[in-house]
PDB file of N, CA and C in Angstrom:
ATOM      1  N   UNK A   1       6.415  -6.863   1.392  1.00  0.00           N
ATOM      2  CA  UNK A   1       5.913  -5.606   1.902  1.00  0.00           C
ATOM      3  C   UNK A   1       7.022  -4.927   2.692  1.00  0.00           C
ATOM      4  N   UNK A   2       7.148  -4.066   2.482  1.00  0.00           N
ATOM      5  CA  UNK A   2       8.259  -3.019   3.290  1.00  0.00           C
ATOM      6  C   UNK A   2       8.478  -3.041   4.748  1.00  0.00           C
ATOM      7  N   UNK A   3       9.171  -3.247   5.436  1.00  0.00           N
ATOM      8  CA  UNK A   3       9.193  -3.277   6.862  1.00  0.00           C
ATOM      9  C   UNK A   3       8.537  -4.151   7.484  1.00  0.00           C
ATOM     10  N   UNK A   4       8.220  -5.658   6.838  1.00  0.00           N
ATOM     11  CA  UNK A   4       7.477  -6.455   7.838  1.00  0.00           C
ATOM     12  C   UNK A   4       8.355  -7.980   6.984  1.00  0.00           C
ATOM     13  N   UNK A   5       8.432  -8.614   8.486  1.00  0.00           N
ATOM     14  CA  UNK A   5       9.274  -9.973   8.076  1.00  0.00           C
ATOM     15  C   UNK A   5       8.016 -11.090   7.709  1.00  0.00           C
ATOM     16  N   UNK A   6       8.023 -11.230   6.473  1.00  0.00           N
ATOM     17  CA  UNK A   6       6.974 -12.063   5.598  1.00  0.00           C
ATOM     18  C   UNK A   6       7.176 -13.540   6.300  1.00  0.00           C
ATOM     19  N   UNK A   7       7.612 -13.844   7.000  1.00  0.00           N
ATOM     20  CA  UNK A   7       8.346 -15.260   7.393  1.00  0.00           C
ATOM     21  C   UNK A   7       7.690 -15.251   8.565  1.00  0.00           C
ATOM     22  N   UNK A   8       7.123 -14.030   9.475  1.00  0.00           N
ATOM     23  CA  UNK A   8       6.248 -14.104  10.657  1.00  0.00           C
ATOM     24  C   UNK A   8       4.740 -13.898  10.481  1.00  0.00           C
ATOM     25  N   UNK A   9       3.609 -14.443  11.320  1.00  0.00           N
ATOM     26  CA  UNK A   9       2.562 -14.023  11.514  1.00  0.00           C
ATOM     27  C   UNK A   9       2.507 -12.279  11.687  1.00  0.00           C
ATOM     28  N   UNK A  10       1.125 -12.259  11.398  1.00  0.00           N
ATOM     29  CA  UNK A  10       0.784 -10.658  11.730  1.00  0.00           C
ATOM     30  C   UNK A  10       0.985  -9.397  10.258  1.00  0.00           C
ATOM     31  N   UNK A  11       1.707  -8.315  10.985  1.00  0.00           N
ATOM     32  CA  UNK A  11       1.497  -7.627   9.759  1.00  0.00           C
ATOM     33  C   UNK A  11       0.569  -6.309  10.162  1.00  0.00           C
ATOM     34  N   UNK A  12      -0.862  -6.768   9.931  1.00  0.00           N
ATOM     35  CA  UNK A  12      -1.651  -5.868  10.032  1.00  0.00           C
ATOM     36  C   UNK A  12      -2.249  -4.938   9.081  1.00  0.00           C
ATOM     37  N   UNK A  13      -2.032  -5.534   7.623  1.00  0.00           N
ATOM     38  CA  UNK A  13      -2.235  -4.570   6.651  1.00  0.00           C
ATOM     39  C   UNK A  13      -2.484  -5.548   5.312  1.00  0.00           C
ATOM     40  N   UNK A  14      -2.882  -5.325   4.441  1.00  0.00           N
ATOM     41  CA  UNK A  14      -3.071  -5.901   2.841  1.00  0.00           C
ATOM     42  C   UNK A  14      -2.566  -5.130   2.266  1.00  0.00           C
ATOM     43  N   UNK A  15      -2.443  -5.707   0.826  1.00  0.00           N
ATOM     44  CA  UNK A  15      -2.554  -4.345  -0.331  1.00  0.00           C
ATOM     45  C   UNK A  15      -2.857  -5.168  -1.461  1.00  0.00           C
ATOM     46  N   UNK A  16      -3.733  -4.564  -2.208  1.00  0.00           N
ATOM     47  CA  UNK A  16      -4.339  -5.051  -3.399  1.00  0.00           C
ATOM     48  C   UNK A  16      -4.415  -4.314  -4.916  1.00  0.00           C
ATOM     49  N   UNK A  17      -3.952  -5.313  -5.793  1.00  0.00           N
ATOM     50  CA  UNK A  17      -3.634  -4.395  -7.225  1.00  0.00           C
ATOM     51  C   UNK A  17      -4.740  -5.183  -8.141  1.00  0.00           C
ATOM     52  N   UNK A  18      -5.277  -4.344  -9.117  1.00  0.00           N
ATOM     53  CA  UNK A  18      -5.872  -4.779 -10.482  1.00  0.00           C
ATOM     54  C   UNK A  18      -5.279  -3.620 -11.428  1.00  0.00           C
ATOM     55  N   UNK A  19      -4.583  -3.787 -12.222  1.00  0.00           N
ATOM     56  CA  UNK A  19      -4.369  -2.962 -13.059  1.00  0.00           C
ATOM     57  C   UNK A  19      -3.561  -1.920 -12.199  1.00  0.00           C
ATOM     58  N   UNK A  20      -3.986  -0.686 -12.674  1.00  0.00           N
ATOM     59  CA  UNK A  20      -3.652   0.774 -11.914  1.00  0.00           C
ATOM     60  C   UNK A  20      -4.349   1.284 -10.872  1.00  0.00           C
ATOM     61  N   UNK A  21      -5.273   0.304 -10.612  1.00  0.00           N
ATOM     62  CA  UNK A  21      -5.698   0.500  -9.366  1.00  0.00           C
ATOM     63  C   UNK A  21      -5.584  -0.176  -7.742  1.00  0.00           C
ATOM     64  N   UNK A  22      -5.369   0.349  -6.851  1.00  0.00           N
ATOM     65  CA  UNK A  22      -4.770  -0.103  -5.367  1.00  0.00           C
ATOM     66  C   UNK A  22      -5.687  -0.087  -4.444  1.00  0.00           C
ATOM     67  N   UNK A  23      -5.552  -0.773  -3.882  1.00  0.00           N
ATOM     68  CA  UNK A  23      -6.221  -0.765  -2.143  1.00  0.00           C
ATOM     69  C   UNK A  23      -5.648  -0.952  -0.841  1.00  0.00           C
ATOM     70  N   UNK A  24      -5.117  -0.283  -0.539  1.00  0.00           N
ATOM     71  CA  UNK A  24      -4.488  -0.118   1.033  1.00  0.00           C
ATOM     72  C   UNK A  24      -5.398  -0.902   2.256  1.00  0.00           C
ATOM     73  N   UNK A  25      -5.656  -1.852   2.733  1.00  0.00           N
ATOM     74  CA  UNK A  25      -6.711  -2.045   3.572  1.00  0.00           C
ATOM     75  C   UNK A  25      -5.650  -2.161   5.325  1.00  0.00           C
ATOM     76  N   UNK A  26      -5.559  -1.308   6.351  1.00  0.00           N
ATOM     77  CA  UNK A  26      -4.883  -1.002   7.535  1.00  0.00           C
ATOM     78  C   UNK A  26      -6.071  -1.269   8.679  1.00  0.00           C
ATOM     79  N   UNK A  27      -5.842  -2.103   9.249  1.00  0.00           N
ATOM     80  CA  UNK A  27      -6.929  -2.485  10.365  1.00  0.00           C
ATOM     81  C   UNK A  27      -8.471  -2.508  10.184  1.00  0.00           C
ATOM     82  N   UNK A  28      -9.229  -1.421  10.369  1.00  0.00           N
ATOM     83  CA  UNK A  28     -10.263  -1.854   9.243  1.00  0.00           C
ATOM     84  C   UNK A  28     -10.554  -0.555   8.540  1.00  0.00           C
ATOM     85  N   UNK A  29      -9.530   0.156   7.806  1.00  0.00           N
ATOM     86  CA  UNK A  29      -9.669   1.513   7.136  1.00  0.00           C
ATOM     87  C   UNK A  29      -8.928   0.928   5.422  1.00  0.00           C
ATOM     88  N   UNK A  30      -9.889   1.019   4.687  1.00  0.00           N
ATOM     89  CA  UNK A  30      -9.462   0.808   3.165  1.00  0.00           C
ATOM     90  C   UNK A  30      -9.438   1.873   2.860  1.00  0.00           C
ATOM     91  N   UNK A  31      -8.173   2.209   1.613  1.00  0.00           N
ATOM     92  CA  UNK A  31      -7.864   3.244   1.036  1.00  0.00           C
ATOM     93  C   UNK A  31      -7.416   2.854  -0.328  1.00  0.00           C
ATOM     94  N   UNK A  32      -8.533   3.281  -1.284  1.00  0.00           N
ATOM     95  CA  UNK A  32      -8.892   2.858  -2.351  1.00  0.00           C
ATOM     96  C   UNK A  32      -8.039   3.991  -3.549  1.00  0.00           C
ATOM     97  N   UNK A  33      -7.004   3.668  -4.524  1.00  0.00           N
ATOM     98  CA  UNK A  33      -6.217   4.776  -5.529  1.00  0.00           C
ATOM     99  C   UNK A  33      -6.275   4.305  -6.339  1.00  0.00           C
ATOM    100  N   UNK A  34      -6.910   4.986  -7.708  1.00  0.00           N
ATOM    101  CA  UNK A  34      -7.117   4.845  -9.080  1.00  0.00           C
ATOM    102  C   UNK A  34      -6.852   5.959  -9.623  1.00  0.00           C
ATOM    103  N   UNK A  35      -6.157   6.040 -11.317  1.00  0.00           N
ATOM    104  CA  UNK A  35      -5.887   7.137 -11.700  1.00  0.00           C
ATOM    105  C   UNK A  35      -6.785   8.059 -12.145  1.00  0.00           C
ATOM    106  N   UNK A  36      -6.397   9.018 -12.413  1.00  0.00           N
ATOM    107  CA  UNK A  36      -7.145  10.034 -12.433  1.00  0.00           C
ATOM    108  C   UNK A  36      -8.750  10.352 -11.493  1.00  0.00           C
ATOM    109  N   UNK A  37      -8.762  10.210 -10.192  1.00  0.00           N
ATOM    110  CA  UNK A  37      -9.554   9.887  -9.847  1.00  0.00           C
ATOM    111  C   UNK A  37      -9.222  10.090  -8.118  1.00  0.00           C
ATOM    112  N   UNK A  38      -9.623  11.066  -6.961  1.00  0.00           N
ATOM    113  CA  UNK A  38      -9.653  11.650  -5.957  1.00  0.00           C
ATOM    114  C   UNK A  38      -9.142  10.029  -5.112  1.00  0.00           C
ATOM    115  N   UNK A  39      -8.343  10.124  -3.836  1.00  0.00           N
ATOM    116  CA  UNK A  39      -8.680   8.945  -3.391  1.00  0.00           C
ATOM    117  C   UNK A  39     -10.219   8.306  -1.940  1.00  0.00           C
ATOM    118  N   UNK A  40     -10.226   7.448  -2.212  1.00  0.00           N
ATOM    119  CA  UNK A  40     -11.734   7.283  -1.491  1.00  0.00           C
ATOM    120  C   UNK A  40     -10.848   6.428  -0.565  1.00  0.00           C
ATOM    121  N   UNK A  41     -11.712   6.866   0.896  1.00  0.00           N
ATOM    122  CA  UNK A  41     -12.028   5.514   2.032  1.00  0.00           C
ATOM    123  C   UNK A  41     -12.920   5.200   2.347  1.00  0.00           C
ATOM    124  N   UNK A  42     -12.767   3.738   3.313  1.00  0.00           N
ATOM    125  CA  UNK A  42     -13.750   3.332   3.611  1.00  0.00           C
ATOM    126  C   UNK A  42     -13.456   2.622   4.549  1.00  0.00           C
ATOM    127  N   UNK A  43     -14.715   2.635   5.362  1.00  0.00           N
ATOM    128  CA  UNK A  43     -14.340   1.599   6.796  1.00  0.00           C
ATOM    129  C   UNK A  43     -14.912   0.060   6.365  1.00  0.00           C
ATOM    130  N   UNK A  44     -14.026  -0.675   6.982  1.00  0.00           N
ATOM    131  CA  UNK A  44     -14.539  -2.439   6.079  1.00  0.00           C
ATOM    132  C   UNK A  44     -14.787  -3.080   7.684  1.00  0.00           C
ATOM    133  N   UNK A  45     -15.825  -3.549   7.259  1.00  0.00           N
ATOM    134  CA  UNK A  45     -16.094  -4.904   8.183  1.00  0.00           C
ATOM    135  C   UNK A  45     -16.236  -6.004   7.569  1.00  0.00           C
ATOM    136  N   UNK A  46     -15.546  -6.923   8.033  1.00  0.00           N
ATOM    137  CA  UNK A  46     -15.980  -8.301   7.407  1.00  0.00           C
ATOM    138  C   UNK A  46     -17.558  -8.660   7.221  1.00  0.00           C
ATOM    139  N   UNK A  47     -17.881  -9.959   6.414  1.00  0.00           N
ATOM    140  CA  UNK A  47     -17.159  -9.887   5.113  1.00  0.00           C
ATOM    141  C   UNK A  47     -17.420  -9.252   4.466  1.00  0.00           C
ATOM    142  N   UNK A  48     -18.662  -8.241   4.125  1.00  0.00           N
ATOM    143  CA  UNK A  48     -19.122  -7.194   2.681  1.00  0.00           C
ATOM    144  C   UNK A  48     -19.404  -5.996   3.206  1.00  0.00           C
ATOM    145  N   UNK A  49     -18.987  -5.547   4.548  1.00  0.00           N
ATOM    146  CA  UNK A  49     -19.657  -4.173   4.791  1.00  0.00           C
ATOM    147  C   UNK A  49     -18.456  -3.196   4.710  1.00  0.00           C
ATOM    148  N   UNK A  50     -18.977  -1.993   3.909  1.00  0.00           N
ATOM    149  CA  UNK A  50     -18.133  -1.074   3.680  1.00  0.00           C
ATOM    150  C   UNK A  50     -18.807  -0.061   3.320  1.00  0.00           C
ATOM    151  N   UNK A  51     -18.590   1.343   4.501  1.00  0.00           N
ATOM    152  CA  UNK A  51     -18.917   2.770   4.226  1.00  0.00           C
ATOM    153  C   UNK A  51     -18.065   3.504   3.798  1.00  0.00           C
ATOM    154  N   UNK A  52     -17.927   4.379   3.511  1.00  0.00           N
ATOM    155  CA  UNK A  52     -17.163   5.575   3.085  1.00  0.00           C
ATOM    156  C   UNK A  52     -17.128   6.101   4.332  1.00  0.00           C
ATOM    157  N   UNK A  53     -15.899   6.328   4.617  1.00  0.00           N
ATOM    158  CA  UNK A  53     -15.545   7.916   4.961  1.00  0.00           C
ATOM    159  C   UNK A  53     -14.588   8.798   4.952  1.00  0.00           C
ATOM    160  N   UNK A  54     -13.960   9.868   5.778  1.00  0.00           N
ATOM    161  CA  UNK A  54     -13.039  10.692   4.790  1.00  0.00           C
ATOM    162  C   UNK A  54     -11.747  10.165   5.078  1.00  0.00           C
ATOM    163  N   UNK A  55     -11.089  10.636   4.084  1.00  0.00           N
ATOM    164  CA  UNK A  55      -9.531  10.163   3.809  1.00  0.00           C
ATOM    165  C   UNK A  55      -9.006  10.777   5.252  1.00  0.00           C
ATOM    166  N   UNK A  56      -8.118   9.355   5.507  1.00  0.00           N
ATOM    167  CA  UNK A  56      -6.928  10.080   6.416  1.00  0.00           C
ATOM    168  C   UNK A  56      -5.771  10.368   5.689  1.00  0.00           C
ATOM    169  N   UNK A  57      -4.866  11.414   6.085  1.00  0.00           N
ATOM    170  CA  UNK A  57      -3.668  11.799   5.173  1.00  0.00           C
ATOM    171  C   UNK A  57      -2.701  10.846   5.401  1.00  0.00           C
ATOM    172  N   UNK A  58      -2.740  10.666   6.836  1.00  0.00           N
ATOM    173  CA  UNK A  58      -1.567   9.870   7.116  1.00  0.00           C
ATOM    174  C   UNK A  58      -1.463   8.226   6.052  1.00  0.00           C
ATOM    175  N   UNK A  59      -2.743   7.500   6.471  1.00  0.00           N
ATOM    176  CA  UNK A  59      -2.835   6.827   5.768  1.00  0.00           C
ATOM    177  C   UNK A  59      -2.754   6.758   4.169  1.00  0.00           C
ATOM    178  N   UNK A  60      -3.021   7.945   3.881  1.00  0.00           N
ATOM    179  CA  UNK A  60      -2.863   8.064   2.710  1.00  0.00           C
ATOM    180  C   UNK A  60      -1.460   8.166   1.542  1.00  0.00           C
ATOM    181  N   UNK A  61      -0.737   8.952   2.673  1.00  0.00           N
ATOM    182  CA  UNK A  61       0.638   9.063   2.457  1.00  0.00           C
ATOM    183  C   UNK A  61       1.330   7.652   2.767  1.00  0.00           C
ATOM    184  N   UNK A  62       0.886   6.878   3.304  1.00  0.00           N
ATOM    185  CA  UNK A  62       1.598   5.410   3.672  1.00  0.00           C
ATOM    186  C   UNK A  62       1.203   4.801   2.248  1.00  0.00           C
ATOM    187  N   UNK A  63      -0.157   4.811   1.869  1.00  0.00           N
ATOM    188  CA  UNK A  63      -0.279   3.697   0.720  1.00  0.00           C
ATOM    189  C   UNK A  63       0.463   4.257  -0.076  1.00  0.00           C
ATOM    190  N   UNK A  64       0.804   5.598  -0.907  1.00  0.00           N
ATOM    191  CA  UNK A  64       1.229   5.895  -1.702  1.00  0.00           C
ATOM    192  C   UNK A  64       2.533   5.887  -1.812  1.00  0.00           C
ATOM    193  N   UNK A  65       3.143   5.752  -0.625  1.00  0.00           N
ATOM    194  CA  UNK A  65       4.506   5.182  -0.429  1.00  0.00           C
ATOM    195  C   UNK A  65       4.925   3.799  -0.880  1.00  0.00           C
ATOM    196  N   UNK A  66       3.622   2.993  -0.512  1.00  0.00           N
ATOM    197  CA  UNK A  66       3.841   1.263  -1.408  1.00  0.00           C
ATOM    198  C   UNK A  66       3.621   1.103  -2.530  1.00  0.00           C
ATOM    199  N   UNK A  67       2.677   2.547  -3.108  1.00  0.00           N
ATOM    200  CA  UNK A  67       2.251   2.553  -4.735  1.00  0.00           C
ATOM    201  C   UNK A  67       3.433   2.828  -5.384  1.00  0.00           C
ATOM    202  N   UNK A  68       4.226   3.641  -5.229  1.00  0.00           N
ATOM    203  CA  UNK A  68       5.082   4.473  -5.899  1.00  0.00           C
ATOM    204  C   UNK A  68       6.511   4.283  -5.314  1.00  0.00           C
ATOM    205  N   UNK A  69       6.785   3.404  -4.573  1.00  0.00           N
ATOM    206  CA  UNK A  69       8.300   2.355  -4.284  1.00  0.00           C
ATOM    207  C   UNK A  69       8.725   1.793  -5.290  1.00  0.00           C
ATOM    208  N   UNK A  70       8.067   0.697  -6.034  1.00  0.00           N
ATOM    209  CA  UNK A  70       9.028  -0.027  -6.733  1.00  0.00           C
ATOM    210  C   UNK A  70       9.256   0.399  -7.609  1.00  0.00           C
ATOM    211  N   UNK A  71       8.283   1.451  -8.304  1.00  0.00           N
ATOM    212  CA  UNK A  71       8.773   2.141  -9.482  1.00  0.00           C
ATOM    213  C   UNK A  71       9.991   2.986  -9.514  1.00  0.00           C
ATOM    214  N   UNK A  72      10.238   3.742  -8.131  1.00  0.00           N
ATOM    215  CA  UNK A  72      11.225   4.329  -7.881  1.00  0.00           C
ATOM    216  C   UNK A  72      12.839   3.769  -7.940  1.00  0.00           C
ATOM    217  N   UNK A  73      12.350   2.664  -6.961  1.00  0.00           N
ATOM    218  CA  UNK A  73      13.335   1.545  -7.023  1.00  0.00           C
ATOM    219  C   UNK A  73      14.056   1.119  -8.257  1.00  0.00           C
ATOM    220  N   UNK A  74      13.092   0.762  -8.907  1.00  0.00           N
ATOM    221  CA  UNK A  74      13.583  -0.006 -10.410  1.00  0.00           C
ATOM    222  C   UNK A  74      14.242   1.185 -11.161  1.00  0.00           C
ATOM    223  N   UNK A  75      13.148   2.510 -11.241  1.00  0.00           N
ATOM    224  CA  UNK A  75      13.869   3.821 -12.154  1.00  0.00           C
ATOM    225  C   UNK A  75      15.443   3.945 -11.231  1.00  0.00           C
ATOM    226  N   UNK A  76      15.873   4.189 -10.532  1.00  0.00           N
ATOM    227  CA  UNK A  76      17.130   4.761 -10.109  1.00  0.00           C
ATOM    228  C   UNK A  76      17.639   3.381  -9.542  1.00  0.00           C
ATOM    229  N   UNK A  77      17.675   2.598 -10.425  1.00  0.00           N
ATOM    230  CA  UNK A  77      18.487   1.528 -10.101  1.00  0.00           C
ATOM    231  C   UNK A  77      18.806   0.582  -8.811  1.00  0.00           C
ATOM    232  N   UNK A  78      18.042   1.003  -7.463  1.00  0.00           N
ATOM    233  CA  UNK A  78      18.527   0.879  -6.133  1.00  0.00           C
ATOM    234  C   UNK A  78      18.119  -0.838  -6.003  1.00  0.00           C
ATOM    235  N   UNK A  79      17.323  -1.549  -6.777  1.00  0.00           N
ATOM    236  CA  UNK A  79      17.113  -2.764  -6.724  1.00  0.00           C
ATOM    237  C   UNK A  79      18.176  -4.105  -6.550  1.00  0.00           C
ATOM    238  N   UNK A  80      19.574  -3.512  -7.165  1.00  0.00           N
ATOM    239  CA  UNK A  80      20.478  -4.283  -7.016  1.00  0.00           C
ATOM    240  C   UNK A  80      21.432  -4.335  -5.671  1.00  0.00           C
ATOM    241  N   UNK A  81      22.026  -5.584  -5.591  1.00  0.00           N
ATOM    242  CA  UNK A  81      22.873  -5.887  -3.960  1.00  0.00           C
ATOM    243  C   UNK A  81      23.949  -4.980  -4.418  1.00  0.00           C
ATOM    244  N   UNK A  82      24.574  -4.268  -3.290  1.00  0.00           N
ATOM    245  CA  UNK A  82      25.724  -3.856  -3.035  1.00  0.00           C
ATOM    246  C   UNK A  82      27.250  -4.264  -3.626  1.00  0.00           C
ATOM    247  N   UNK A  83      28.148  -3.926  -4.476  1.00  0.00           N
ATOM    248  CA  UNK A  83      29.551  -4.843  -4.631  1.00  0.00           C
ATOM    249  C   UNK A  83      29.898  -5.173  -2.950  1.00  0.00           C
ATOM    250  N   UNK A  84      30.283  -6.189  -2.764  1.00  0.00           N
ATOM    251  CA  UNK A  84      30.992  -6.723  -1.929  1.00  0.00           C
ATOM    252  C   UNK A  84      32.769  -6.261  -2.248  1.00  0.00           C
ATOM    253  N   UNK A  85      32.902  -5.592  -1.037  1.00  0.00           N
ATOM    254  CA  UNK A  85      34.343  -5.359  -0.459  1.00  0.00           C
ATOM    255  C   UNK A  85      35.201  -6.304  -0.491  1.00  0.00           C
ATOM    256  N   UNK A  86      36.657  -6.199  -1.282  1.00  0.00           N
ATOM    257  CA  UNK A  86      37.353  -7.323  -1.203  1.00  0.00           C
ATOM    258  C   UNK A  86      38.400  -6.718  -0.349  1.00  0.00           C
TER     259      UNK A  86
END
């Protein structure tokens, strides 16, 4: 995950894939992206409760930043290490 050292506790966030579809889950605000298809939230409480309510942008603009990274990555090549300076 982008900006968090996987090697420590914490975090504070999920993300979940089936196919083309994502779930952002940030403290307890899920943000649900499928194609062709508006994005939905929802507030989650453990373990099965979940309402709708309205999209935050901010959040919204964060998941879609983790949706649409690696593809970027991989298209313009940036995936590879640096030449090392001799």
């Amino acid at each position: 995950m982008i900006g968090h050292d996987l090697t420590q506790e914490g975090g504070g966030r999920a993300m979940m894939q089936y196919g083309d579809n994502y779930g952002y889950l940030k403290g307890g605000s899920l943000l649900v992206l499928q194609p062709h298809r508006s994005p939905t939230q929802y507030r989650y409480a453990a373990p099965d409760a979940y309402t709708q309510e309205g999209v935050d942008p901010y959040l919204l603009k964060e998941s879609l930043s983790h949706v649409l990274w690696p593809s970027w990555v991989y298209k313009n090549n940036y995936y590879t290490l640096p030449e090392l300076q001799k």
